[in-house]
Protein backbone atom coordinates (compact mmCIF):
# COMPACT_ATOMS: atom_id res chain seq x y z
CA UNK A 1 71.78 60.20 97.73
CA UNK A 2 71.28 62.03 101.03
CA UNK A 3 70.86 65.94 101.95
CA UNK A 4 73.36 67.19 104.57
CA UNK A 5 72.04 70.25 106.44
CA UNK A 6 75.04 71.91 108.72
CA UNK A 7 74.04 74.92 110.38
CA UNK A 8 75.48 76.62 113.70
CA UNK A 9 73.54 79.23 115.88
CA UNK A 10 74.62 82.67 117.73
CA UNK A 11 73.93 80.87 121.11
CA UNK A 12 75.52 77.53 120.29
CA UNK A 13 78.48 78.13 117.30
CA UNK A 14 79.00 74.08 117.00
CA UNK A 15 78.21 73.30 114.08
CA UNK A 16 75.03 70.55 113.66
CA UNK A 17 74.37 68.11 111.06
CA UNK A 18 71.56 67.17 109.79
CA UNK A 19 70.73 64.12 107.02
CA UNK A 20 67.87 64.15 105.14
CA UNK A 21 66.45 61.70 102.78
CA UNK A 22 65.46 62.83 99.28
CA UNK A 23 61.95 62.31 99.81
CA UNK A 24 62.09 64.36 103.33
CA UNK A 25 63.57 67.07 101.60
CA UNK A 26 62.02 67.39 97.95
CA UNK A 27 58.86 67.36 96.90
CA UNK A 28 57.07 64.39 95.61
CA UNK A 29 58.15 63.59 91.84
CA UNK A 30 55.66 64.24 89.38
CA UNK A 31 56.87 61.90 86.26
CA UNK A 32 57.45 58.23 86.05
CA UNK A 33 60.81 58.86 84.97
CA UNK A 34 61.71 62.00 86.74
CA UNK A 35 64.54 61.40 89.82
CA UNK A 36 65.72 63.46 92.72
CA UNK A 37 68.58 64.44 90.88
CA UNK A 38 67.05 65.63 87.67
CA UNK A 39 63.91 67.15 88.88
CA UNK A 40 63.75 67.53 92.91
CA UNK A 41 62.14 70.97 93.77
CA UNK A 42 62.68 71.29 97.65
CA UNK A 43 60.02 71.08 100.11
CA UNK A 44 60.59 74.66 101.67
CA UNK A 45 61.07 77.99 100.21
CA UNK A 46 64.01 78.98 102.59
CA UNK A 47 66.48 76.41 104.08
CA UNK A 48 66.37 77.41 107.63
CA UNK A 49 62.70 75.96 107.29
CA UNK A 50 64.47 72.42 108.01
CA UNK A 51 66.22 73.62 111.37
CA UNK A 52 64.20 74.47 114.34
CA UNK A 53 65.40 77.71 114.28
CA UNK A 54 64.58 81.22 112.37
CA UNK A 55 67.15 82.75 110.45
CA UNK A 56 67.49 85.94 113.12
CA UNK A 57 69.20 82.58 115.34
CA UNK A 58 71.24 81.11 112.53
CA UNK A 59 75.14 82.24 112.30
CA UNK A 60 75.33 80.05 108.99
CA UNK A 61 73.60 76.80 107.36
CA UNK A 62 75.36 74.72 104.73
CA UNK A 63 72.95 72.27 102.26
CA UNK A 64 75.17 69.37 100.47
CA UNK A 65 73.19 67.67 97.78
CA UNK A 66 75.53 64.38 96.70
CA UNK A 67 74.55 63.25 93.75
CA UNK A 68 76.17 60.15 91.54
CA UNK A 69 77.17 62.54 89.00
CA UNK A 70 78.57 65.34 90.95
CA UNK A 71 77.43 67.74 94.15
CA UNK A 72 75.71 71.15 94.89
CA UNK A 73 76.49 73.29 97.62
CA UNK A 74 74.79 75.92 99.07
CA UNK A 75 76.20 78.28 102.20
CA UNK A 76 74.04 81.22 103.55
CA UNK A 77 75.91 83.76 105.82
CA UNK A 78 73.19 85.02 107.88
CA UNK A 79 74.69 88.69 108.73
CA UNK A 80 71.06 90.04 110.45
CA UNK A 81 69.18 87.23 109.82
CA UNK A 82 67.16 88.31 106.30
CA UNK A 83 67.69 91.76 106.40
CA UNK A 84 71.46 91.32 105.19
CA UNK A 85 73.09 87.72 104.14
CA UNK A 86 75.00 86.07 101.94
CA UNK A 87 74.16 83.12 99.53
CA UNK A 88 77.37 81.47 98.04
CA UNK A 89 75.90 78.38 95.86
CA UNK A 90 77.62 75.85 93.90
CA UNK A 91 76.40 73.71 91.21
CA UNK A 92 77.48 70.30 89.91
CA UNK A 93 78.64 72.08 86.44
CA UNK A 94 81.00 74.10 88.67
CA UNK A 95 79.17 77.37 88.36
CA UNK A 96 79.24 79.77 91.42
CA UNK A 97 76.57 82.45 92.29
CA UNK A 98 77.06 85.07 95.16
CA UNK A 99 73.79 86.86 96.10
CA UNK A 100 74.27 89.33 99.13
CA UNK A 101 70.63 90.76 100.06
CA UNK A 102 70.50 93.81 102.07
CA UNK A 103 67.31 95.57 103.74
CA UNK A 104 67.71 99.38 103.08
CA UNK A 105 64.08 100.27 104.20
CA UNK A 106 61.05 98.51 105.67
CA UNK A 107 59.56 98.23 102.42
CA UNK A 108 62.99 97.15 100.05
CA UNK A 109 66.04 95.74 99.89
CA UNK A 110 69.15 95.42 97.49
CA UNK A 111 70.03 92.00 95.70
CA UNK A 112 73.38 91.70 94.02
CA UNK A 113 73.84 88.54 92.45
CA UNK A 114 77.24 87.74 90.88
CA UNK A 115 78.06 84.62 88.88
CA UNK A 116 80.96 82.78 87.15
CA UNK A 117 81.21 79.92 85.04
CA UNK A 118 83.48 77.13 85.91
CA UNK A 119 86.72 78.28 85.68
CA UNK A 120 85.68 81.61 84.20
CA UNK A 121 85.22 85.32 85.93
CA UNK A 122 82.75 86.87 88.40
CA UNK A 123 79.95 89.33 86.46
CA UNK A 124 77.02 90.86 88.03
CA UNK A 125 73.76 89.44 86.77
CA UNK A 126 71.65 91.39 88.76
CA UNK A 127 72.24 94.60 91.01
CA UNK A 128 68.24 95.88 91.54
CA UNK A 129 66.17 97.87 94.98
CA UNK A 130 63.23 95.48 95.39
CA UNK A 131 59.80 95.75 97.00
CA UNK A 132 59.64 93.22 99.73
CA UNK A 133 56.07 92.06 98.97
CA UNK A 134 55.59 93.06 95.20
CA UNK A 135 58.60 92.14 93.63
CA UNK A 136 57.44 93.58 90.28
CA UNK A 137 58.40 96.95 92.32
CA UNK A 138 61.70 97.07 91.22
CA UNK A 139 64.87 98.83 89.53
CA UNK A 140 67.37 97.00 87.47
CA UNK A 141 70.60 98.57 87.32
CA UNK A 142 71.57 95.90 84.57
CA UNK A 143 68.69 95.93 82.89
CA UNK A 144 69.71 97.20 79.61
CA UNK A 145 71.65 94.02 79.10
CA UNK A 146 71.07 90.78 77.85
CA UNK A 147 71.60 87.82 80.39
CA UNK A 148 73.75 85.98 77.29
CA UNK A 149 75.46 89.35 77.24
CA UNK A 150 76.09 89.34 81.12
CA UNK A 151 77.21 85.91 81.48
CA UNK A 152 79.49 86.10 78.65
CA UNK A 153 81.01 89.73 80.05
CA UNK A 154 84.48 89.02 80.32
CA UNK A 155 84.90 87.41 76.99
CA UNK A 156 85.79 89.65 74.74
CA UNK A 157 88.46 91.32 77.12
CA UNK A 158 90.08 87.76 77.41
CA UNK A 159 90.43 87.14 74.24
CA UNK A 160 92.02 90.45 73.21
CA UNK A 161 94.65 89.02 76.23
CA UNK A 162 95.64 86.28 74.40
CA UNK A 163 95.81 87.51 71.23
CA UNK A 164 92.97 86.01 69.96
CA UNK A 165 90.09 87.62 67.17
């Protein structure tokens, strides 16, 4: 299992590769029994942190995590570096997540994450104004739902489709 990094910068659009080895790019294990796979918690907090370059210089960066039972993907569209991108992931089950992240002040910024299940429909999971520092400092739009109840959004309508009770 290796860790492709492709990224491509304002000055330079080529894109670069980059191959990591699990070890150089998760954590160290804490169980016996525990692999990359199952349990690998990456080294940094951001992925630009394994480029020599900030996200303000970064157009895009791609991470590919192959694993013998499937891969994850995970694209970041840097718009204004973090003041406004994109985060399009993909996980081996096949669920997608789209997070766009915009600064609207010095202090906050607006996350809208949107998922769907393999297969199944986009529904907004979270649409909230966050404090940069104090993330407590926040207002959730969804909040009077149930994640169950947002994941499973669509449901209902599709079954009244097809016919289905």
């Amino acid at each position: 299992m290796n860790i492709r990094i492709i990224y491509a910068t304002h000055d330079d659009p080529v894109p670069v590769e980059i191959s990591l080895k699990p070890e150089d790019y998760f954590d160290p294990l804490d169980g016996v029994e525990d692999t990359y796979s199952t349990a690998g918690v990456p080294r940094h907090l951001t992925p630009d942190q394994y480029t020599p370059y900030s996200p303000t210089e970064l157009r895009y960066l791609v991470v590919v995590e192959d694993y013998p039972n499937g891969r994850g993907e995970v694209r970041i569209q840097y718009l204004d570096g973090l003041r406004s991108h994109l985060i399009h992931s993909i996980d081996r089950d096949g669920m997608e997540e789209l997070i766009h992240s915009t600064d609207v002040s010095d202090t906050h910024c607006h996350i809208l994450r949107t998922q769907k299940i393999d297969g199944g429909l986009w529904t907004v999971v979270l649409n909230s104004i966050m404090h940069h520092d104090d993330p407590a400092d926040a207002v959730d739009f969804v909040g009077r739902y149930k994640w169950s109840d947002l994941r499973k959004f669509w449901l209902p309508y599709l079954k009244a489709d097809s016919g289905e009770q």
